[in-house]
Each structure stands twice: as C-alpha cells, then as structure tokens.
N, C-alpha and C. Protein backbone atom coordinates (compact mmCIF):
# COMPACT_ATOMS: atom_id res chain seq x y z
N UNK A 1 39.83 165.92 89.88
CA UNK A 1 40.97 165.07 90.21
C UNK A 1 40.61 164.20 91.42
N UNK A 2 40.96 162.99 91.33
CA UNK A 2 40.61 161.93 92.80
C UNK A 2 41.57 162.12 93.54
N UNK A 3 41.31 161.89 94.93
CA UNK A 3 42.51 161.84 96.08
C UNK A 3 43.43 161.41 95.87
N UNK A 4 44.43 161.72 96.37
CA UNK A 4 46.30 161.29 96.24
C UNK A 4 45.91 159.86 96.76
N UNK A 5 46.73 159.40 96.20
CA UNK A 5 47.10 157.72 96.77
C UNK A 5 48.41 157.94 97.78
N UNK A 6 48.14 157.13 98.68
CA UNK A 6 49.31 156.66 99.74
C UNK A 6 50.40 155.75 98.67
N UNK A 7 51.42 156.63 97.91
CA UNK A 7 52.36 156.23 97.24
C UNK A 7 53.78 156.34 97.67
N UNK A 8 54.22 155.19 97.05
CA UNK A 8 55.92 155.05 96.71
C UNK A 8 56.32 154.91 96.00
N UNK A 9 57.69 156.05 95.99
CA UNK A 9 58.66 156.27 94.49
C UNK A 9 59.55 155.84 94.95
N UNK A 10 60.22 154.54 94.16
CA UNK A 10 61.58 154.22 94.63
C UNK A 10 62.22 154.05 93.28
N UNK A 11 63.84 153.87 93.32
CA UNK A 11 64.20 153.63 92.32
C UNK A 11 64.49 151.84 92.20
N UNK A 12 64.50 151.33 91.10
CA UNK A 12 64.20 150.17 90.98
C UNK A 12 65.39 149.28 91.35
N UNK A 13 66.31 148.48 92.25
CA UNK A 13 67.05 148.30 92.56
C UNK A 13 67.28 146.27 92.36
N UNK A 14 66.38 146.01 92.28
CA UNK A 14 65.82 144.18 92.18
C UNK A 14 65.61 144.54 91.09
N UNK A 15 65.60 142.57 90.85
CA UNK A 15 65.04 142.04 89.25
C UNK A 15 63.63 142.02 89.33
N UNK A 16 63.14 141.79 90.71
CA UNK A 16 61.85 141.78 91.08
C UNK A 16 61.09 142.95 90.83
N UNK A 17 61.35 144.31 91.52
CA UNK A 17 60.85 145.57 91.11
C UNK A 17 61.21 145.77 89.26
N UNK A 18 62.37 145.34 88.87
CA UNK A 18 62.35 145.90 87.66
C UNK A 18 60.72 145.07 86.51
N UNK A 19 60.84 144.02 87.03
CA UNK A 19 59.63 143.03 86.67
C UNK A 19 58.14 143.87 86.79
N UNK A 20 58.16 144.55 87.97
CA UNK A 20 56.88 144.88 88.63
C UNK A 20 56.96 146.55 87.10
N UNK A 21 58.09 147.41 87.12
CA UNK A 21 57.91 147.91 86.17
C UNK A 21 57.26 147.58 85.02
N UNK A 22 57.92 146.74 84.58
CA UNK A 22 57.69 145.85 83.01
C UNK A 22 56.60 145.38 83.33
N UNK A 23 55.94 144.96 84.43
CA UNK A 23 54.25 144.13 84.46
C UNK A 23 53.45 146.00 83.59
N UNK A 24 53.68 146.93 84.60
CA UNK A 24 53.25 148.36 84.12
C UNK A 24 53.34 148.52 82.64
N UNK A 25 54.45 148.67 82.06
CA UNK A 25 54.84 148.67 80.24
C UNK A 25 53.65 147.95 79.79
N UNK A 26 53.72 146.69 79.78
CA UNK A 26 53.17 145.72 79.11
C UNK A 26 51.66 145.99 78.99
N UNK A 27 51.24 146.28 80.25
CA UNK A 27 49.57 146.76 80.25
C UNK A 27 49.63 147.52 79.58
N UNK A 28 50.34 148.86 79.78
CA UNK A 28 49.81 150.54 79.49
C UNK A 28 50.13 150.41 77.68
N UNK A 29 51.68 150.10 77.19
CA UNK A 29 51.97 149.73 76.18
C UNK A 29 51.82 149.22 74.90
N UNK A 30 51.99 147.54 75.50
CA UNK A 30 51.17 146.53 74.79
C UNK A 30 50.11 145.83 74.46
N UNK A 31 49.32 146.22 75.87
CA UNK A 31 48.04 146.15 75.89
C UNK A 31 47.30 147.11 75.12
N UNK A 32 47.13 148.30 76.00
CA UNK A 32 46.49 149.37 75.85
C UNK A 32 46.62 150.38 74.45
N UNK A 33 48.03 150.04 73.97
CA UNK A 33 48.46 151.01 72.73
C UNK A 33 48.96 150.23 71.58
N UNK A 34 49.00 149.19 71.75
CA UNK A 34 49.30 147.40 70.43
C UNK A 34 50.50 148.23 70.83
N UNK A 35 51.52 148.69 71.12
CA UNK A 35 53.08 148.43 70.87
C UNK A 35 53.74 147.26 70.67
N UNK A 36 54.14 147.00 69.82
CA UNK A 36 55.08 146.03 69.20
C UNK A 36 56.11 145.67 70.48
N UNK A 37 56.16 144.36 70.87
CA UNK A 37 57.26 144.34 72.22
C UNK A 37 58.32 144.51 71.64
N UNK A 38 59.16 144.30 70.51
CA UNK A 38 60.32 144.97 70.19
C UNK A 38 60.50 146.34 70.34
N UNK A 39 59.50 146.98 69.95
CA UNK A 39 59.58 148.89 70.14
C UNK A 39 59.60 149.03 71.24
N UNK A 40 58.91 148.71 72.00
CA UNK A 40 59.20 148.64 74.02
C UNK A 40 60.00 148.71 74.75
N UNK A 41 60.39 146.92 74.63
CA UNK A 41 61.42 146.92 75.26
C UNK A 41 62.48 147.01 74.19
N UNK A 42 63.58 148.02 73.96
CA UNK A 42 64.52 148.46 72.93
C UNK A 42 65.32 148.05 73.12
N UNK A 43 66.28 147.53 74.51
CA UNK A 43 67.33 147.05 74.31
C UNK A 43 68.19 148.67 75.37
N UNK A 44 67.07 149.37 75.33
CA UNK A 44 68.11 150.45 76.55
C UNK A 44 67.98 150.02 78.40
N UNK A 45 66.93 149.40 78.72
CA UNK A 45 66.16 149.16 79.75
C UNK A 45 67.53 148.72 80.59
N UNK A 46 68.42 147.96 80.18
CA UNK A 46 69.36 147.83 81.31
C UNK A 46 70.51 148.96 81.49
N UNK A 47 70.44 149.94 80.86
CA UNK A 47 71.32 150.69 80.88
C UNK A 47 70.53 152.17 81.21
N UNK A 48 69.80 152.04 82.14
CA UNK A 48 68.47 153.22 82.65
C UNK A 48 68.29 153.36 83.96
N UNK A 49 67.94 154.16 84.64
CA UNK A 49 67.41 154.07 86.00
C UNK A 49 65.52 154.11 85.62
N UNK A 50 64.96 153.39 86.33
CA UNK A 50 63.79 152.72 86.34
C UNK A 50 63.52 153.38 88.06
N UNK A 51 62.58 154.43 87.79
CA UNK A 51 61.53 154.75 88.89
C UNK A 51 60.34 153.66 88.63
N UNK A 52 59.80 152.64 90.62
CA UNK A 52 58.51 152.63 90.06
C UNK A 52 57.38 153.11 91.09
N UNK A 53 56.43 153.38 91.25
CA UNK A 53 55.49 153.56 92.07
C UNK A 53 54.65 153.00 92.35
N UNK A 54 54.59 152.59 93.57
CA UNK A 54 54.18 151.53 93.86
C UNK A 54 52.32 152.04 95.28
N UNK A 55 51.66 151.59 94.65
CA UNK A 55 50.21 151.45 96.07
C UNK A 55 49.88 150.33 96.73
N UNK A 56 50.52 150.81 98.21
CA UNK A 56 50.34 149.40 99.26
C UNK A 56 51.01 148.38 98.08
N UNK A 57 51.97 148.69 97.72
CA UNK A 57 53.03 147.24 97.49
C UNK A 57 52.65 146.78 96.13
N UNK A 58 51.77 147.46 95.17
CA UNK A 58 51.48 147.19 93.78
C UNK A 58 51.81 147.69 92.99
N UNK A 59 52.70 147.87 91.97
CA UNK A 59 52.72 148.54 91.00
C UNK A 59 51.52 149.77 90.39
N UNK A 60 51.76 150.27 90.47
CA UNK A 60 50.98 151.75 89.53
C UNK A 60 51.76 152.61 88.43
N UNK A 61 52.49 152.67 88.39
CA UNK A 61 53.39 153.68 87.32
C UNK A 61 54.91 153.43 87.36
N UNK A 62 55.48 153.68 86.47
CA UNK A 62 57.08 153.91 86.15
C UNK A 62 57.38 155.01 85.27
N UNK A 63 58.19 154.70 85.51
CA UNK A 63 59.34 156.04 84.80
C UNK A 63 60.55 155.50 84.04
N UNK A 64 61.13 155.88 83.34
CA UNK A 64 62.67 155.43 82.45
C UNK A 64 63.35 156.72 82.07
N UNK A 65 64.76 156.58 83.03
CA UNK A 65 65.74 157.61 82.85
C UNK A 65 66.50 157.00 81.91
N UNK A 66 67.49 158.17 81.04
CA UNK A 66 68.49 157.37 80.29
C UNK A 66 69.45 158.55 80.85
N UNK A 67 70.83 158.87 80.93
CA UNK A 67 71.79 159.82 81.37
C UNK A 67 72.89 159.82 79.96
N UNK A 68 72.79 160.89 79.39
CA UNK A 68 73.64 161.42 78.22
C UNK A 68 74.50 162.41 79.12
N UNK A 69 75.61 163.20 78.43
CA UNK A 69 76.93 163.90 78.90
C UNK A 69 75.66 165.34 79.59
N UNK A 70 75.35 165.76 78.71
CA UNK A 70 74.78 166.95 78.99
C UNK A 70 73.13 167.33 79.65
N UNK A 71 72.59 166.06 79.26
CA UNK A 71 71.46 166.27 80.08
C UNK A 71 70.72 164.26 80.41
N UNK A 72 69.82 164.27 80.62
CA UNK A 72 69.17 163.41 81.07
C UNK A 72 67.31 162.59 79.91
N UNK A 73 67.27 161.99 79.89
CA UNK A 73 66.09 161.86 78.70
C UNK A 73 64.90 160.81 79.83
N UNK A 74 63.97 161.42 79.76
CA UNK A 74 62.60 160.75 80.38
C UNK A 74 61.99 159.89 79.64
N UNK A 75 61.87 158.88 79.60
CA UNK A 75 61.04 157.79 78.83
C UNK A 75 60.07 156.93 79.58
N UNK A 76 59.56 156.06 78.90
CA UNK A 76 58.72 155.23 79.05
C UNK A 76 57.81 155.49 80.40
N UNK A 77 57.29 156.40 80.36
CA UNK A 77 56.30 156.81 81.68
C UNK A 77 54.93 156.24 81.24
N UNK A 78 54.51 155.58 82.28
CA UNK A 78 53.32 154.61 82.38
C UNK A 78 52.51 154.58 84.04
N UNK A 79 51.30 154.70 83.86
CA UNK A 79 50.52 154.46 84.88
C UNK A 79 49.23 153.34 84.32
N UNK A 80 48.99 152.53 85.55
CA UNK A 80 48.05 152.29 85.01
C UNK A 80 46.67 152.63 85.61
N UNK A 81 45.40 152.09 84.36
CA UNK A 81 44.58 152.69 84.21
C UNK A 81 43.76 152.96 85.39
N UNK A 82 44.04 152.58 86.94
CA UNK A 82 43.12 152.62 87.63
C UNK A 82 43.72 153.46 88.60
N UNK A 83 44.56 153.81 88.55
CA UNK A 83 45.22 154.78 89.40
C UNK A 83 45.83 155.90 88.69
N UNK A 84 45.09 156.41 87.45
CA UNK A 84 45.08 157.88 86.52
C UNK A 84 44.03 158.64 87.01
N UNK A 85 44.79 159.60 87.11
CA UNK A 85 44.20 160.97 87.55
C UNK A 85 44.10 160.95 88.95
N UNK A 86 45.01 160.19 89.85
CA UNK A 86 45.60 160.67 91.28
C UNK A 86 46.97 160.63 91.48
N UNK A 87 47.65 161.83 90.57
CA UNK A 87 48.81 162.32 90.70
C UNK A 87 50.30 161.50 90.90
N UNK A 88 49.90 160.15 89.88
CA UNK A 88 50.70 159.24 90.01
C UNK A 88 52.09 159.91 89.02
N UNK A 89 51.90 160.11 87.70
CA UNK A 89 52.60 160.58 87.11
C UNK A 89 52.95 161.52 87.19
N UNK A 90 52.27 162.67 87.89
CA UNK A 90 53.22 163.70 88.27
C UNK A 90 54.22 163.74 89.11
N UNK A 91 54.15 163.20 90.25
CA UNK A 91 54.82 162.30 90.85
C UNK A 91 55.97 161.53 90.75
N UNK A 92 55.79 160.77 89.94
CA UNK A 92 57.17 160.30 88.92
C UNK A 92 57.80 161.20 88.68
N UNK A 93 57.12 162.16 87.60
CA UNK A 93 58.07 163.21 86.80
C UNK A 93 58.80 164.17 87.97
N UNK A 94 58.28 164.65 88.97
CA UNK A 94 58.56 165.16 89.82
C UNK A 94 60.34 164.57 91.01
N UNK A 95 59.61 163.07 90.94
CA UNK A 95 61.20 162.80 91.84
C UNK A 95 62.02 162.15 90.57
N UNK A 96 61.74 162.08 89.26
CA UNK A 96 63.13 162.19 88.44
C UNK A 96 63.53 163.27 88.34
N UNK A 97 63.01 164.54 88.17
CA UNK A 97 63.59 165.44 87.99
C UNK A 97 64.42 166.07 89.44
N UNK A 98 64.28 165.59 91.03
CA UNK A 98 64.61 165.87 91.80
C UNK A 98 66.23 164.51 92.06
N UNK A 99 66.18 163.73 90.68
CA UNK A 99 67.04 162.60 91.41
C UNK A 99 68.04 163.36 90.15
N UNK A 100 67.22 163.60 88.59
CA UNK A 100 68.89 164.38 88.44
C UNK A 100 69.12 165.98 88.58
N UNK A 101 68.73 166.12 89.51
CA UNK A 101 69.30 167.35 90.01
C UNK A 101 70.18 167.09 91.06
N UNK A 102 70.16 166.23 91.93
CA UNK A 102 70.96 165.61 92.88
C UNK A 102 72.16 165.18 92.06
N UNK A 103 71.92 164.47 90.67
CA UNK A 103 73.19 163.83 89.79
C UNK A 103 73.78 165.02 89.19
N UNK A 104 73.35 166.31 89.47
CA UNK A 104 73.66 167.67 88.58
C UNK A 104 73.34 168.11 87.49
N UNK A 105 72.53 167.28 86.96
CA UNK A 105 71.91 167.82 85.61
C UNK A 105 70.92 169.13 85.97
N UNK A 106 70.75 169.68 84.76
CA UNK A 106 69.71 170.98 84.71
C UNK A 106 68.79 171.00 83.60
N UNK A 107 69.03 169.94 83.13
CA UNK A 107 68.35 169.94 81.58
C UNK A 107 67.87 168.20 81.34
N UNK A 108 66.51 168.03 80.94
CA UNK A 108 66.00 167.02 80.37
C UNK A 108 65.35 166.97 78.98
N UNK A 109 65.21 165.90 78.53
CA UNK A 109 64.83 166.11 76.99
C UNK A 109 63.45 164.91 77.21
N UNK A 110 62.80 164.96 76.29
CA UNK A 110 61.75 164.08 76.25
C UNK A 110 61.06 163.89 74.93
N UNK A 111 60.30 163.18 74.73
CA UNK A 111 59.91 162.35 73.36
C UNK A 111 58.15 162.18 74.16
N UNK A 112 57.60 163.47 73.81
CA UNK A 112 55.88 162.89 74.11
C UNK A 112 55.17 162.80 73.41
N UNK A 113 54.20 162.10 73.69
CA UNK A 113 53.09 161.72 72.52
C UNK A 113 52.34 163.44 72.41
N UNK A 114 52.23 163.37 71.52
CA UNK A 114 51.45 165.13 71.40
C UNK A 114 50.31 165.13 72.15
N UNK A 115 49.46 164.10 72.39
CA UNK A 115 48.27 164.41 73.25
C UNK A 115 48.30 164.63 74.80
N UNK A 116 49.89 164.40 75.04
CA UNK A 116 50.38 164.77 76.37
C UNK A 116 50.83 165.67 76.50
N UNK A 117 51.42 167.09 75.37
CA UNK A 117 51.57 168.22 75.75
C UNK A 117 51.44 168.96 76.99
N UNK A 118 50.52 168.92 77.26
CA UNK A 118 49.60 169.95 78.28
C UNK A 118 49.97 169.64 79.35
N UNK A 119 50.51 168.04 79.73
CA UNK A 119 50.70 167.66 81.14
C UNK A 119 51.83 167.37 81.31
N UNK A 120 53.06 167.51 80.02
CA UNK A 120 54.47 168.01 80.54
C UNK A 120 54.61 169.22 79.99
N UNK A 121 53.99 170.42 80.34
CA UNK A 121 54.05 171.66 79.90
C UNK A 121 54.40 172.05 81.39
N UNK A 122 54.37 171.56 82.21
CA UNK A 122 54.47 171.80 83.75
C UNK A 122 56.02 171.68 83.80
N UNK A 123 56.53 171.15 83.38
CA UNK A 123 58.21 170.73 83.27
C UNK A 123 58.99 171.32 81.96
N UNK A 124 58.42 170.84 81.08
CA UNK A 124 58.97 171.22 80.00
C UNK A 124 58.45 172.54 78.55
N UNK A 125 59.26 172.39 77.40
CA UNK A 125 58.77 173.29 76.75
C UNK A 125 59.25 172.53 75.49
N UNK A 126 58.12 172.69 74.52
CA UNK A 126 58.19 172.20 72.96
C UNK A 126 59.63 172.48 72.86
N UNK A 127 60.30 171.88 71.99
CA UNK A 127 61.49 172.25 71.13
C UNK A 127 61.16 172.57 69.93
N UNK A 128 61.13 173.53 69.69
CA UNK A 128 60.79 173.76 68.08
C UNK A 128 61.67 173.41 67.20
N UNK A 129 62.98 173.28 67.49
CA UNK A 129 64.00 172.85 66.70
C UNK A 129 64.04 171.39 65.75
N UNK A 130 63.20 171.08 66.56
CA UNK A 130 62.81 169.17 66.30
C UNK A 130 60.93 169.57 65.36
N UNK A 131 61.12 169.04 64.39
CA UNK A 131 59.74 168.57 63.69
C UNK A 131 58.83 167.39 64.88
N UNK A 132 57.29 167.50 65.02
CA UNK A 132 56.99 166.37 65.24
C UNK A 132 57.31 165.43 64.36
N UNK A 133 56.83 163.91 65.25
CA UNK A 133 57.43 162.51 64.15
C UNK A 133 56.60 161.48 64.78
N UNK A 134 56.62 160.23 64.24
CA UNK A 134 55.40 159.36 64.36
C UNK A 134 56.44 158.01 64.42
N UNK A 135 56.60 157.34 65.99
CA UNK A 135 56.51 156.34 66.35
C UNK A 135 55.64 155.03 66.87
N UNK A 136 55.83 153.49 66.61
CA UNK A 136 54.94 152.73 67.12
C UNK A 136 53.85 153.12 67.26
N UNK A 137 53.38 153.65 65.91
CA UNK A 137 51.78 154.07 65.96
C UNK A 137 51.35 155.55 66.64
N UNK A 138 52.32 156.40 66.93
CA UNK A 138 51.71 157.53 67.97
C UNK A 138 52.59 159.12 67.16
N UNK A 139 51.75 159.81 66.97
CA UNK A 139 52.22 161.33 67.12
C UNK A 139 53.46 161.89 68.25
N UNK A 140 54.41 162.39 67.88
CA UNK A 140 55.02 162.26 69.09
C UNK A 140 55.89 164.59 68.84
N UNK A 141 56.02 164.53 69.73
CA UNK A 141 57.22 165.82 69.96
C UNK A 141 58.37 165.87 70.79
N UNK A 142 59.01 166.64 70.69
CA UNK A 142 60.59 166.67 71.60
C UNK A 142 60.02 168.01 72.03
N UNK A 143 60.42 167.40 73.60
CA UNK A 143 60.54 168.93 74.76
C UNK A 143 61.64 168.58 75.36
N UNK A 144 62.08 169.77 75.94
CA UNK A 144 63.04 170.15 76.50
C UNK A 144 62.53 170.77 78.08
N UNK A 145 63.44 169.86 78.73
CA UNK A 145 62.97 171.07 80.23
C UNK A 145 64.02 171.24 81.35
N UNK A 146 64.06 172.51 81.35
CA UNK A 146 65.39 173.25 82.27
C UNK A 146 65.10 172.98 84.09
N UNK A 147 66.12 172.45 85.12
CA UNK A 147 66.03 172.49 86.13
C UNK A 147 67.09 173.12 86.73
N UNK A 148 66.71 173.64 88.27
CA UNK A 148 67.81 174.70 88.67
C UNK A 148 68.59 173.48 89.58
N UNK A 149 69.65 174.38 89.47
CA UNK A 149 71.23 174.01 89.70
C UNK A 149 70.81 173.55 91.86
N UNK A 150 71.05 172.99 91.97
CA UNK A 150 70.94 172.50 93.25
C UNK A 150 72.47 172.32 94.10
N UNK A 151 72.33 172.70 95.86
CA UNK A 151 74.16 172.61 96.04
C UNK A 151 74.44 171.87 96.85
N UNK A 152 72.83 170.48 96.91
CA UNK A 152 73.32 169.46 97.13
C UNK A 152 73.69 168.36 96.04
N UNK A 153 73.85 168.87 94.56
CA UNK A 153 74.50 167.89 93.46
C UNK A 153 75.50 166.96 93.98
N UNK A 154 75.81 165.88 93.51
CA UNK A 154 76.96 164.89 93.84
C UNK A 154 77.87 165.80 92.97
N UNK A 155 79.02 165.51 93.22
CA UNK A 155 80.49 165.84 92.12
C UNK A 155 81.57 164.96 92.36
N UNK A 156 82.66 165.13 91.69
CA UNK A 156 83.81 164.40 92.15
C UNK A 156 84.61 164.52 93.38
N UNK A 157 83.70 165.62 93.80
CA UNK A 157 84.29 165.96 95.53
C UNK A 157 83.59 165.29 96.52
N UNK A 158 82.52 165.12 96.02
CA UNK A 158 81.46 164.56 97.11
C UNK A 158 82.28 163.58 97.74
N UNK A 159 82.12 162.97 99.00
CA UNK A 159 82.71 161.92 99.98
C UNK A 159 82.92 160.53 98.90
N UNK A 160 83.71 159.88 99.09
CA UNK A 160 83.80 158.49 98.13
C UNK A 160 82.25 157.39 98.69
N UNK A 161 82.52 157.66 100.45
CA UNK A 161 81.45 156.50 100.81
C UNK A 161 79.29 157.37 100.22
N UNK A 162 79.57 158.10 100.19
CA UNK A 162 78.20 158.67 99.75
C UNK A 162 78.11 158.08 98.04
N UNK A 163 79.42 158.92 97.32
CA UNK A 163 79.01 158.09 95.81
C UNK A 163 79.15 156.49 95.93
N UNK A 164 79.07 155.70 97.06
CA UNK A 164 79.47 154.17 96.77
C UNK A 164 77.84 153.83 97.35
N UNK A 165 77.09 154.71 98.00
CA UNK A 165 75.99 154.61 98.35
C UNK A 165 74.75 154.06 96.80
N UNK A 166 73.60 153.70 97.03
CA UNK A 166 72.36 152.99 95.72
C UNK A 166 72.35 153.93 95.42
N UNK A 167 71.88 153.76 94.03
CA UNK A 167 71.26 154.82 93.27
C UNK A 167 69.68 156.18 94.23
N UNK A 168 69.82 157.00 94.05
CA UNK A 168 68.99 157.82 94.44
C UNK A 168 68.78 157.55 96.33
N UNK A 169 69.56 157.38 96.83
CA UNK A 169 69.83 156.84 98.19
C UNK A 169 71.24 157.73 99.16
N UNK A 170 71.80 158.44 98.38
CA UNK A 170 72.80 159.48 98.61
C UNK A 170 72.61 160.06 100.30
N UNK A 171 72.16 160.11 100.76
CA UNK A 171 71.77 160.40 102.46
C UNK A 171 71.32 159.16 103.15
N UNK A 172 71.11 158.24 102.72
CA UNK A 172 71.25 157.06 103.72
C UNK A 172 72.23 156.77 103.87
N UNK A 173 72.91 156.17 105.17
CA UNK A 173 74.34 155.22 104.62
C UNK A 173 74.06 154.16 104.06
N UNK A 174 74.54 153.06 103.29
CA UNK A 174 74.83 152.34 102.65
C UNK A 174 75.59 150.83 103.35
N UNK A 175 75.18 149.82 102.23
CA UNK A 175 76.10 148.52 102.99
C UNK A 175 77.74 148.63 103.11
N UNK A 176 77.76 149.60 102.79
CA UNK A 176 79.43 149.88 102.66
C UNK A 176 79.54 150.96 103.28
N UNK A 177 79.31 151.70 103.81
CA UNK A 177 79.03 152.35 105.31
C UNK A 177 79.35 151.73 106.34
N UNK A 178 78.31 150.52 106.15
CA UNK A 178 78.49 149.64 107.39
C UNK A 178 80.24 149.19 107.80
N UNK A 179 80.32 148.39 106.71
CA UNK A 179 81.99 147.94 106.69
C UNK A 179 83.03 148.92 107.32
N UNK A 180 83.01 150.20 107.10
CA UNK A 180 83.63 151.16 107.44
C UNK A 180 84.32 150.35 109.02
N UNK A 181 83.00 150.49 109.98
CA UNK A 181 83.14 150.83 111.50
C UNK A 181 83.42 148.97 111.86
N UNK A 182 83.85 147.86 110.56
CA UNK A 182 84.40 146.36 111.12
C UNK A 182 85.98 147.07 111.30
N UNK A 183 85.57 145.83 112.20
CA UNK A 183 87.33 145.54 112.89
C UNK A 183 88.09 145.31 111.81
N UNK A 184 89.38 145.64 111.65
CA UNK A 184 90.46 145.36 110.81
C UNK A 184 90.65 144.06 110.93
N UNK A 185 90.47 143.64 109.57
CA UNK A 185 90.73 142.06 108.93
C UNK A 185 92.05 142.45 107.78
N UNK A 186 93.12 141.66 107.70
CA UNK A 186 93.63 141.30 106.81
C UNK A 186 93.46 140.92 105.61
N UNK A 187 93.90 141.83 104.33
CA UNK A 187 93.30 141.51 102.89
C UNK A 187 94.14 140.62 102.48
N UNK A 188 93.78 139.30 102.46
CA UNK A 188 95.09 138.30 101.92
C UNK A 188 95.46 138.39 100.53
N UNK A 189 95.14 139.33 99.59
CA UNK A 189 95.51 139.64 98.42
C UNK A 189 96.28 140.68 98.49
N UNK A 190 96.85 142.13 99.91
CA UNK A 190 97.48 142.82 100.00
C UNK A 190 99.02 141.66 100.48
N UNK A 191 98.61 140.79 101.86
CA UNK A 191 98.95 140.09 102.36
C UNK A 191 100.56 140.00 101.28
N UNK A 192 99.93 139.34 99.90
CA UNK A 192 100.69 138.00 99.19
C UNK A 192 101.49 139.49 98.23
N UNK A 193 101.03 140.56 98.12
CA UNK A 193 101.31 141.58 97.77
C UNK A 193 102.80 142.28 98.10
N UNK A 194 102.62 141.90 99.35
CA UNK A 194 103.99 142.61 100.47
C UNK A 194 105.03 141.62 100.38
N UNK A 195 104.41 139.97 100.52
CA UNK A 195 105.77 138.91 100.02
C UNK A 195 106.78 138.90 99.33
C-alpha cells in the first residue's frame, strides 16, 4: 500500500465542487469503464449528498449518498487512477458511513461490482437475498452493511439552529448562527401583518 495522501473529505456544497465530482465520474466511468453517460449520470445526482476528496485542492475520489426511510444507499464511488491504493476510498466509505450515523441511520445498502467484494467486506456483507445482476457492462451484487447507533444522531429534538446548520457540518455554527446575535430589525412582512 503507498502512503496516505494529505486528504479532504468534504461534502459537496457548490456547483463548482459538484463539477470537480463529475470531472472524477467521467474519468473513472466513462473513460475508464465505456459507461454510457446516460447510465451515469441517472437523473438521481441532484437529489444525493456528494462526498468529494480532494489532494492539495484536486479532485481524487467521490462518493454518492442517496437517503431512503430506513436506511441509506452508497453509490457511485470513484477514485482516480493515480491516487488508488492510498486509502482514498476507504476514506470516503468511512466518513459516509460516519455522516449517516450522525443522520441516524444504522443500515446501508450498496450495489458493487463483484470484483470489489473484498474491499467492501470491511463494511458490509453480501445479501444473499438479492441474485447477482449485470449493469452498464459490469457484474454487480447487493450488500448490506449495519452501523451502530450513535448518541450524537440529529432527531427532531436536536436544537432548530444545529438542524438549520450545511449538510455534514452539525458542530460548526452556521450562517444562521450568525444572525442569531444581530440587533433586532423589524420584519416588514410581520410589520403589515399586525395592521
């Protein structure tokens, strides 16, 4: 294994970072695997949280969350080729699974190519319930992987200004934090309200 890279996992918050993702897809994807850009990009991508990882300010890998009632689904994980095999993707998999445990989930599902078994066997476990199946050209399986219950989860109790806080940002304050501690201004829409 080569040395760790001086990395960053953030969650993707710009059109700019979401771009720097999609530069990642496109190599690892469309390049590297002919994926069809329709099979790619599906049409879920705006409705996802998008980890990307970034070296000294470059793209290296992403991640794609999707959030269902009961658990959470890992997709589109990509590194690219020059920064594999220094713990980029584990990495990823590692602070999604630490961002929905914070959201309260305990359970993820996943869709891997079978030749990746072995390296989400660390997280997850085959589903036997599911047949393999063959997408955009690739062998694929459903795993399943259980995470423990954490008792810093968000809930509906949690503070209002923490859930108004970014995505995966829950302990920073927030631009709406800030507002809190302005001077009282008049809402001229309460204002015309009271008339």
């Amino acid at each position: 294994m080569k040395n760790e890279l001086p990395l960053d996992i953030s969650v993707v918050r710009t059109l700019d970072d979401l771009h720097r993702a999609y530069s990642v897809r496109d190599i690892v994807f469309l390049d590297h695997q002919s994926c069809p850009y329709p099979e790619e990009f599906d049409g879920n991508d705006l409705c996802a949280t998008h980890l990307l990882a970034s070296v000294n300010a470059r793209p290296a890998g992403t991640l794609r969350i999707r959030y269902f009632a009961a658990f959470a689904k890992f997709e589109r994980v990509a590194v690219l080729p020059q920064y594999r095999g220094n713990a980029v993707a584990r990495q990823l998999v590692e602070e999604a699974v630490r961002l929905i445990q914070i959201k309260g989930y305990q359970r993820f599902v996943l869709h891997a190519q079978k030749r990746y078994e072995t390296f989400w066997a660390r997280w997850a476990h085959r589903d036997l319930s599911q047949a393999p199946f063959t997408f955009s050209d690739h062998d694929y399986i459903a795993m399943i992987g259980e995470v423990p219950q954490v008792s810093t989860a968000l809930s509906e109790s949690t503070s209002p200004m923490v859930l108004n806080r970014p995505e995966g940002e829950w302990d920073e304050p927030g631009i709406l934090d800030q507002s809190v501690h302005r001077a009282p201004i008049m809402n001229p829409g309460a204002m015309e309200a009271v008339r």
